[in-house]
PDB file of N, CA and C in Angstrom:
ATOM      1  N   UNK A   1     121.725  93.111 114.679  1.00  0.00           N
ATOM      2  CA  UNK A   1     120.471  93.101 115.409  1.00  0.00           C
ATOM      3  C   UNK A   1     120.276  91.779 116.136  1.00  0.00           C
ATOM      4  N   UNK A   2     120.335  90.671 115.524  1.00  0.00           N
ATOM      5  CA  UNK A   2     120.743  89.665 116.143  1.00  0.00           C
ATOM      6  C   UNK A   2     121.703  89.198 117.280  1.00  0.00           C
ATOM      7  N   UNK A   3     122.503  89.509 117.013  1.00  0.00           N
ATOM      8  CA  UNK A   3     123.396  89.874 118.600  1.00  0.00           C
ATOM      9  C   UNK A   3     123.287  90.503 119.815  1.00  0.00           C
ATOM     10  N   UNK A   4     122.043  91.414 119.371  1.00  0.00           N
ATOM     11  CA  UNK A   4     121.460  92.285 120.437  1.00  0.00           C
ATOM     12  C   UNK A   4     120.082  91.608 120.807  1.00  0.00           C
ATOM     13  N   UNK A   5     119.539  90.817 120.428  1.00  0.00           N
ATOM     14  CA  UNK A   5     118.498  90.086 120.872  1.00  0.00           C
ATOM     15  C   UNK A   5     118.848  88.882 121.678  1.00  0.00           C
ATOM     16  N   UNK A   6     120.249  88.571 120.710  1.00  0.00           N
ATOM     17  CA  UNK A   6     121.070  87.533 122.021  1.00  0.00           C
ATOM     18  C   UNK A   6     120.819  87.570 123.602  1.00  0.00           C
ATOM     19  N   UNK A   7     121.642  88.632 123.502  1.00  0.00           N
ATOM     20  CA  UNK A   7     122.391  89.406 124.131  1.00  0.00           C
ATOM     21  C   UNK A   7     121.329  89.630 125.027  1.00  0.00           C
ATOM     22  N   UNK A   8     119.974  89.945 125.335  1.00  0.00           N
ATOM     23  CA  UNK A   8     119.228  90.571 126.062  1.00  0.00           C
ATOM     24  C   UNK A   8     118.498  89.450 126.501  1.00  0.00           C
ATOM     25  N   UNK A   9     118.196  88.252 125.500  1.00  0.00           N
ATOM     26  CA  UNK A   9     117.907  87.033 125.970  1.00  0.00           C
ATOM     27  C   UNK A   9     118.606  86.499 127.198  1.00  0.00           C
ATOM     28  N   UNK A  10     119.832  86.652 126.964  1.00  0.00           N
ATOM     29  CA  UNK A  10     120.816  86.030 127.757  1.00  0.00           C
ATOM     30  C   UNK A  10     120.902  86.565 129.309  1.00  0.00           C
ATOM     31  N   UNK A  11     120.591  87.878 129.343  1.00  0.00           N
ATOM     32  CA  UNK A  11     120.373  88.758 130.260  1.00  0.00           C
ATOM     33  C   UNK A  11     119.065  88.572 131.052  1.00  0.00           C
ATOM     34  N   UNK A  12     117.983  88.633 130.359  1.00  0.00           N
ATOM     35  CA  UNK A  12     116.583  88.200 130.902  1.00  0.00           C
ATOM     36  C   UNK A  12     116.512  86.467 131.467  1.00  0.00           C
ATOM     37  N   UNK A  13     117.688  85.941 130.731  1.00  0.00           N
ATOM     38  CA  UNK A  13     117.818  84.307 131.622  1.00  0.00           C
ATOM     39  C   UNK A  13     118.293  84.217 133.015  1.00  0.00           C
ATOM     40  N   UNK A  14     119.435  85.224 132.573  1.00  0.00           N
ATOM     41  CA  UNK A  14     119.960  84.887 133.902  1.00  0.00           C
ATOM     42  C   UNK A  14     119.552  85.946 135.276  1.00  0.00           C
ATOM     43  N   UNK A  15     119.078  86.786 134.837  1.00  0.00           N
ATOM     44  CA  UNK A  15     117.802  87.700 135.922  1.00  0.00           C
ATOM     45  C   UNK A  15     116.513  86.681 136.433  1.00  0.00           C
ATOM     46  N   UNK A  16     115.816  85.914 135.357  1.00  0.00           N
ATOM     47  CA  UNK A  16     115.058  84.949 135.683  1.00  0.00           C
ATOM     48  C   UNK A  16     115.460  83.438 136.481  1.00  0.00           C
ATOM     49  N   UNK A  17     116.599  82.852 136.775  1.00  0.00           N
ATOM     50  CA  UNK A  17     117.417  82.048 137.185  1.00  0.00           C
ATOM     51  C   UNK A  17     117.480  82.553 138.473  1.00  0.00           C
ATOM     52  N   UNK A  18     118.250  83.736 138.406  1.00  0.00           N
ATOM     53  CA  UNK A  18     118.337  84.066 139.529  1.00  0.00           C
ATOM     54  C   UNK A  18     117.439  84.711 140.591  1.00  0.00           C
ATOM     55  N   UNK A  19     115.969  85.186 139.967  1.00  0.00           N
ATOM     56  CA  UNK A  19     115.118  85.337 140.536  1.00  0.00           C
ATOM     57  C   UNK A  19     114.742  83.916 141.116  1.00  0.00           C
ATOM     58  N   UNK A  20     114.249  82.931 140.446  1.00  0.00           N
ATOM     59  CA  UNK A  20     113.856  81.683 140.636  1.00  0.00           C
ATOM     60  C   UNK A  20     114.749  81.289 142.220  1.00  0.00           C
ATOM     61  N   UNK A  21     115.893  82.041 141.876  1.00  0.00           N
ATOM     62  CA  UNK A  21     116.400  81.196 143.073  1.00  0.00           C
ATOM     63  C   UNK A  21     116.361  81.578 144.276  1.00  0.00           C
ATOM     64  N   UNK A  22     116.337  82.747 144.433  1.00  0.00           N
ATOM     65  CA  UNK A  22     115.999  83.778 145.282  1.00  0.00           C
ATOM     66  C   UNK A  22     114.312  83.536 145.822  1.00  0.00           C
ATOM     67  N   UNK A  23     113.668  83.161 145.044  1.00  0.00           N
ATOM     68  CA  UNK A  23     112.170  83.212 145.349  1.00  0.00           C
ATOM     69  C   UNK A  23     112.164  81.786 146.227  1.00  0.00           C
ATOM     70  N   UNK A  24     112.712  80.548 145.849  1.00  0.00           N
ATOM     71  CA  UNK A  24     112.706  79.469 146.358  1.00  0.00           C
ATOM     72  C   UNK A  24     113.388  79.682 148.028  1.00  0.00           C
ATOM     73  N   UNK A  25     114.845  80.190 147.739  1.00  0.00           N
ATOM     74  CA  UNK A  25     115.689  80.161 148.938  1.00  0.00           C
ATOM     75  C   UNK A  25     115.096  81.371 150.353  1.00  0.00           C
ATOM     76  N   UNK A  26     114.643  82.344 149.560  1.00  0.00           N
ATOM     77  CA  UNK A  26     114.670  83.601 150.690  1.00  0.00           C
ATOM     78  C   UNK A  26     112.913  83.648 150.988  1.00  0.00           C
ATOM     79  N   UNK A  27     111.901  83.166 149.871  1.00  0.00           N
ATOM     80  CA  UNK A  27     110.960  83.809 150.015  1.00  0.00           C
ATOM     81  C   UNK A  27     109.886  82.037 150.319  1.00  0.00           C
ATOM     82  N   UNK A  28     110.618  80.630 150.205  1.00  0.00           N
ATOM     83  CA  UNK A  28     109.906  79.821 150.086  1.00  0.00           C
ATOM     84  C   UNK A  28     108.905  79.508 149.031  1.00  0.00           C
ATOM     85  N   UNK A  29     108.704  80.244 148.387  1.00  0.00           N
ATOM     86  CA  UNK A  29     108.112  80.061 146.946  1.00  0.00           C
ATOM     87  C   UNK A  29     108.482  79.309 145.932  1.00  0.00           C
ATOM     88  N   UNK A  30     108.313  78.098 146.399  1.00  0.00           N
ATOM     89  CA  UNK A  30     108.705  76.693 145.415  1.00  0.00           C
ATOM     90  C   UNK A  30     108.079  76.626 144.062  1.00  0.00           C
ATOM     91  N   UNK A  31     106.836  77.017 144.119  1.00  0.00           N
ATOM     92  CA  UNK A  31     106.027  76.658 142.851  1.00  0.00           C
ATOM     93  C   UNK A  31     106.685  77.906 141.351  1.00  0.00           C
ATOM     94  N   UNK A  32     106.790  79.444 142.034  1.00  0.00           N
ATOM     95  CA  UNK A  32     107.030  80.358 141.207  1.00  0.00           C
ATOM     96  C   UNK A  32     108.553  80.476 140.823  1.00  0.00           C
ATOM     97  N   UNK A  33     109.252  79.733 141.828  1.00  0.00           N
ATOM     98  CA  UNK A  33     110.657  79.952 141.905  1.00  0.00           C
ATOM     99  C   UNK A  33     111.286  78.682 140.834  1.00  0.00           C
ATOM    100  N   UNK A  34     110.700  77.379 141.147  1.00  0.00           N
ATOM    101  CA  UNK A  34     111.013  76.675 139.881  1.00  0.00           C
ATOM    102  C   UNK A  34     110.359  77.109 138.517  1.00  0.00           C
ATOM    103  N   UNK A  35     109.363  77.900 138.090  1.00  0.00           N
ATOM    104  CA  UNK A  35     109.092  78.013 136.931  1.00  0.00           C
ATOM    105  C   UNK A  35     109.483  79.152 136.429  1.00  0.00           C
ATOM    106  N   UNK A  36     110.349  80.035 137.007  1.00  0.00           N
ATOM    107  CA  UNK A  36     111.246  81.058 136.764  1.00  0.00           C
ATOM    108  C   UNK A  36     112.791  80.485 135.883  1.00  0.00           C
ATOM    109  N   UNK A  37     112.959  79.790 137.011  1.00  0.00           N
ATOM    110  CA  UNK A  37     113.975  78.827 136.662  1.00  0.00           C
ATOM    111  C   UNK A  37     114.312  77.965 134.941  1.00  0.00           C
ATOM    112  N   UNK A  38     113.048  77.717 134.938  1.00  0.00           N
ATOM    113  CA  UNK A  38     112.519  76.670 133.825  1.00  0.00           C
ATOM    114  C   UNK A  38     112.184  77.817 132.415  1.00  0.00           C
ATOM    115  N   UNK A  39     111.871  78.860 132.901  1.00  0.00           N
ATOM    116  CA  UNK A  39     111.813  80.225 131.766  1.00  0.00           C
ATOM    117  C   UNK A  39     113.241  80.146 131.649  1.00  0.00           C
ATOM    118  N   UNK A  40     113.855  80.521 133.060  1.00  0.00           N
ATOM    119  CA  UNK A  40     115.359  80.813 132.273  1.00  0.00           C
ATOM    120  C   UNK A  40     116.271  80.071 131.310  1.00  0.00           C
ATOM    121  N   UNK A  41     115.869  78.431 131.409  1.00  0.00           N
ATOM    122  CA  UNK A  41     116.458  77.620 131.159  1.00  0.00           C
ATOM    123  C   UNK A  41     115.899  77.490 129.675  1.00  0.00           C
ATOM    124  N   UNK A  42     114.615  77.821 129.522  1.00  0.00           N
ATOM    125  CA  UNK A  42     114.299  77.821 128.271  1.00  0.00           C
ATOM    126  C   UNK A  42     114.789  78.653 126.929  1.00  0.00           C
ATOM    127  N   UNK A  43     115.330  79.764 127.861  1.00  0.00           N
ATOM    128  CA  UNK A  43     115.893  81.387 127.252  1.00  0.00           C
ATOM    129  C   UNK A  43     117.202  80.792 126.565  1.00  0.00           C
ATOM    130  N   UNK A  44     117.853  80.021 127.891  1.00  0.00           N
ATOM    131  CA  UNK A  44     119.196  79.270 127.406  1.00  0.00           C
ATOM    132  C   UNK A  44     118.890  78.992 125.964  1.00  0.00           C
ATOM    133  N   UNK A  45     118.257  77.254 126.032  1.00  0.00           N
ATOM    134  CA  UNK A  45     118.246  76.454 125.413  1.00  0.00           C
ATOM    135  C   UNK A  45     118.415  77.656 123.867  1.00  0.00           C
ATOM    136  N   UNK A  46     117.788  78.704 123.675  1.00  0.00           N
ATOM    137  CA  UNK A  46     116.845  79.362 122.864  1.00  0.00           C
ATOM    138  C   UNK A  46     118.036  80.133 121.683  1.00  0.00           C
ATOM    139  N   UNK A  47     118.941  80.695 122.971  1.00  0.00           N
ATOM    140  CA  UNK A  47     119.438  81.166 122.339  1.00  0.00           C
ATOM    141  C   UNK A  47     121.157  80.220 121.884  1.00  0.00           C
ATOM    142  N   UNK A  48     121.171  78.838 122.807  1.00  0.00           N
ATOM    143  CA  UNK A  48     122.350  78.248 121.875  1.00  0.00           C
ATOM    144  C   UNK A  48     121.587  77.611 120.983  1.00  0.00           C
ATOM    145  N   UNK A  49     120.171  77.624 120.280  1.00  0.00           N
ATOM    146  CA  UNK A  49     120.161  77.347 119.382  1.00  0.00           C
ATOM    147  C   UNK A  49     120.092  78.086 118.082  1.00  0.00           C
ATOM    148  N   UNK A  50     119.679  79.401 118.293  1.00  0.00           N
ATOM    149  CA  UNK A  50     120.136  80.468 117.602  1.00  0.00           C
ATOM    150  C   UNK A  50     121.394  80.665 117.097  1.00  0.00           C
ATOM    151  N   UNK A  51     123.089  80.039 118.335  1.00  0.00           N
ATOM    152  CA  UNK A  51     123.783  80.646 117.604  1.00  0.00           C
ATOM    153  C   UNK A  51     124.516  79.891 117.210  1.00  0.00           C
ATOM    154  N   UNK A  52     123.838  78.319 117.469  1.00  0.00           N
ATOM    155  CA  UNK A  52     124.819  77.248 116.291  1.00  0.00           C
ATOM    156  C   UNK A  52     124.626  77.475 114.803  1.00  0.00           C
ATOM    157  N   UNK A  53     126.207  77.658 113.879  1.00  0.00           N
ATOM    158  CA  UNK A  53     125.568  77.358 112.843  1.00  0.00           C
ATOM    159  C   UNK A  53     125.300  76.760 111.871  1.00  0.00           C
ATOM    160  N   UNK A  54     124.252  77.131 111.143  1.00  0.00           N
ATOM    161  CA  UNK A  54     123.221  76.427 110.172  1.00  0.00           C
ATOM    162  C   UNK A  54     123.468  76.052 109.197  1.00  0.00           C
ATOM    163  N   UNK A  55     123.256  75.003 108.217  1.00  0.00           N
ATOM    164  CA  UNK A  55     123.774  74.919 106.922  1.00  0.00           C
ATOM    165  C   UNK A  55     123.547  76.237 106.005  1.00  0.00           C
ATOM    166  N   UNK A  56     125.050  75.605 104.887  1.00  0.00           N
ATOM    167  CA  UNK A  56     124.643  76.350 103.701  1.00  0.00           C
ATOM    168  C   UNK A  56     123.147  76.858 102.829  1.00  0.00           C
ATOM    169  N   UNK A  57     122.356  78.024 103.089  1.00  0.00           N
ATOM    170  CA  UNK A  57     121.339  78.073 101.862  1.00  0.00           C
ATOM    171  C   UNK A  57     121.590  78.029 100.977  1.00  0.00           C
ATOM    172  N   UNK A  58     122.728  78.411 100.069  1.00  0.00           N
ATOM    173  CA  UNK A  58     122.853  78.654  98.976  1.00  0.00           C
ATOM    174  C   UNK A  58     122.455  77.565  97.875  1.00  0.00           C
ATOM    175  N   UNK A  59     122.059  77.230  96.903  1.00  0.00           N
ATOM    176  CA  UNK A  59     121.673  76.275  96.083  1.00  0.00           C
ATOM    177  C   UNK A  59     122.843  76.139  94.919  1.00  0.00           C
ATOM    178  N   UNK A  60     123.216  75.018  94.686  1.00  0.00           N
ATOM    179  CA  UNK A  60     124.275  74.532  93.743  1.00  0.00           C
ATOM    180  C   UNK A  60     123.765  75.257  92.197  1.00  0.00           C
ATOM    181  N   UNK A  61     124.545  75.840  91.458  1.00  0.00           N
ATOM    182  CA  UNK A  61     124.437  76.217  90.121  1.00  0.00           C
ATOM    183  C   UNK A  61     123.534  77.962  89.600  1.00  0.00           C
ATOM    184  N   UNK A  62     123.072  78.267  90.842  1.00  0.00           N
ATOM    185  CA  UNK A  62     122.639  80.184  91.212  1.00  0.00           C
ATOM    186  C   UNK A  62     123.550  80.854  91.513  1.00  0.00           C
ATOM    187  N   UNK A  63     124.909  80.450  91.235  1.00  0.00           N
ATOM    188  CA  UNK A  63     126.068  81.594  91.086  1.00  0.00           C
ATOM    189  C   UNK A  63     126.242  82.587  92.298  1.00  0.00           C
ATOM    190  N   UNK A  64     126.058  81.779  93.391  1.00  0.00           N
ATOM    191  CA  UNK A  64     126.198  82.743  94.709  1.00  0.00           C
ATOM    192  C   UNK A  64     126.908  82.507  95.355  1.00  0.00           C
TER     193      UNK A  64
END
């Protein structure tokens, strides 16, 4: 399930990126086109932090 939320993140970034850029270049819309941009970039950030990974939970001496 996680991979699929990736996955759609990753998709909605780069639709939003590329809207952003499109809105700036074709339509002059500086203000909406950088904060498209700045969504997408946030989507990024979002999901390589999702898929670095995380330490061990497990606790020393709970036999897991």
């Amino acid at each position: 399930m996680a991979g699929t939320i990736l996955s759609i993140l990753m998709l909605t970034g780069m639709a939003l990126t590329g809207g952003g850029i499109y809105a700036i270049a074709k339509r002059g819309d500086r203000k909406r086109g950088t904060l498209m941009i700045l969504a997408g970039l946030v989507m990024f950030a979002n999901v390589a932090i999702s898929a670095i990974p995380g330490p061990d939970l497990s606790l020393p001496g709970h036999g897991r």
